[in-house]
Protein backbone atom coordinates (compact mmCIF):
# COMPACT_ATOMS: atom_id res chain seq x y z
CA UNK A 1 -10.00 -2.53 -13.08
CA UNK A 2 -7.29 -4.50 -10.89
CA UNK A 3 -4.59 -3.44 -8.81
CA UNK A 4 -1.03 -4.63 -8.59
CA UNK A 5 2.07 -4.41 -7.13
CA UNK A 6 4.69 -3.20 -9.88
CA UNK A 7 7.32 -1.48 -7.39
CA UNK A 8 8.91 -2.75 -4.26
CA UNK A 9 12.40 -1.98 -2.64
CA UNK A 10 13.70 -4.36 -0.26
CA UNK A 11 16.05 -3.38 2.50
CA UNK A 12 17.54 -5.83 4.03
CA UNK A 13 18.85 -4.75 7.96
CA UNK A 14 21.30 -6.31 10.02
CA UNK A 15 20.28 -8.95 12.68
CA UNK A 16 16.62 -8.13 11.49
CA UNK A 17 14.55 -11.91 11.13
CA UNK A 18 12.44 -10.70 7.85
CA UNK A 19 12.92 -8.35 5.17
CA UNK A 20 10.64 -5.95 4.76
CA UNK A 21 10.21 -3.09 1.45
CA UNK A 22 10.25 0.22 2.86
CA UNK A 23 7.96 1.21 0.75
CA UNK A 24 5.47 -0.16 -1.76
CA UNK A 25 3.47 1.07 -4.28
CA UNK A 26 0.21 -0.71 -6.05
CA UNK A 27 -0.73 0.85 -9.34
CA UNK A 28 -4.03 0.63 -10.75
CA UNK A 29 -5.02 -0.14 -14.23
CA UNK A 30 -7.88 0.02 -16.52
CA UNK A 31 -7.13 -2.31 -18.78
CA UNK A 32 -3.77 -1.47 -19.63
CA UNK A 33 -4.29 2.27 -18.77
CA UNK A 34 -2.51 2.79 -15.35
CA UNK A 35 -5.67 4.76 -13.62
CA UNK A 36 -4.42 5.75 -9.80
CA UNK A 37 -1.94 4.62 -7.19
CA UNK A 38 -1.25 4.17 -3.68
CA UNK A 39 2.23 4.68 -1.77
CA UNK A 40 2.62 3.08 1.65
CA UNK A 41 5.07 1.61 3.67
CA UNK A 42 5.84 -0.92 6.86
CA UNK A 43 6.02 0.83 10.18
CA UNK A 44 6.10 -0.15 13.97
CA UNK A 45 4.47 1.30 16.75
CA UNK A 46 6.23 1.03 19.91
CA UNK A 47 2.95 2.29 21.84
CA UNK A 48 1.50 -0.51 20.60
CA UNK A 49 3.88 -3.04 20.29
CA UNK A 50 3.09 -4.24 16.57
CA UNK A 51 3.20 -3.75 13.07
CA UNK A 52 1.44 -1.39 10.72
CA UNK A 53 1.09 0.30 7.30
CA UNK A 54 1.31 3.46 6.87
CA UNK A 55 -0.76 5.16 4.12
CA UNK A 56 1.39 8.12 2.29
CA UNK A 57 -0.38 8.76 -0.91
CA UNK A 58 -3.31 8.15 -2.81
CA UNK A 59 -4.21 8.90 -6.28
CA UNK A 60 -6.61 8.58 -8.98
CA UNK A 61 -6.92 10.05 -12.43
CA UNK A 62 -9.19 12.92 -12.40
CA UNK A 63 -11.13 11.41 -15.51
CA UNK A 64 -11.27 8.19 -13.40
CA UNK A 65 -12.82 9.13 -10.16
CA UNK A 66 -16.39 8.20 -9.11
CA UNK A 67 -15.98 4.47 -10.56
CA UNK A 68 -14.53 2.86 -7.42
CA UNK A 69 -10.66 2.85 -7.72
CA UNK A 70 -9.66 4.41 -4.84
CA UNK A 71 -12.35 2.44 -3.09
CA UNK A 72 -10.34 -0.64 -4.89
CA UNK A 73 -6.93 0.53 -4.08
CA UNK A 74 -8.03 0.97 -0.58
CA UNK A 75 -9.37 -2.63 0.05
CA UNK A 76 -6.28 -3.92 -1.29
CA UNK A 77 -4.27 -2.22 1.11
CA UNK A 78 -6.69 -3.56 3.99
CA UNK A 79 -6.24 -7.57 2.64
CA UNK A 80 -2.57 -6.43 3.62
CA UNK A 81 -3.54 -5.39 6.70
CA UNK A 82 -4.55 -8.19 8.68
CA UNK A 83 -0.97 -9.55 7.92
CA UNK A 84 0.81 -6.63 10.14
CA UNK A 85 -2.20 -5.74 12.15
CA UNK A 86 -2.93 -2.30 11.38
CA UNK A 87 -3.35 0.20 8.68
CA UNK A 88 -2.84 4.03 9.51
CA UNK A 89 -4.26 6.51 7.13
CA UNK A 90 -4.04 10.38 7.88
C-alpha cells in the first residue's frame, strides 16, 4: 500500500510570498487499486499565529479497512505537518 498525491489546485493570491493549494487530496492504492483517500487543506489560525492543516475527509474502502490505510493515510498527513505546524482533525 502507498499513498500519493494525485490532485492539487494552486491558487495563487495577490501580494501573498508562497503559493499554497487550497486543497489537497492523497489517494491510496493497493497496488494499482485506489483503496481510500484523504481531503485536507492549508489554514491559518489567527489565535495562534501559525499555520495548519485542516483534515476534511477521510476514506477507506469498506473491503479495505482493518489493514492499516487510514492509519497510513493519516501518518502521511502528519510528515506534512511539522512543515506548517499543526494538523486539526474534527
Amino acid at each position: 500500500m502507498e499513498c500519493a498525491t494525485t490532485i492539487k489546485m494552486s491558487l495563487t493570491v495577490p501580494g501573498a510570498s508562497s503559493i499554497l493549494p487550497p486543497a489537497e487530496v492523497r489517494f491510496a492504492y493497493d497496488g494499482e487499486t485506489p483503496v481510500g483517500f484523504t481531503l485536507f487543506y492549508h489554514n491559518y489560525s489567527t489565535f495562534l499565529g501559525r499555520r495548519g492543516l485542516f483534515l476534511e475527509d477521510l476514506f477507506v474502502m469498506p473491503e479495505a479497512r482493518g489493514k492499516g490505510i487510514g492509519y497510513a493515510l493519516l501518518s502521511a498527513l502528519a510528515e506534512i505537518a511539522p512543515a506548517v505546524h499543526r494538523l486539526t482533525i474534527l
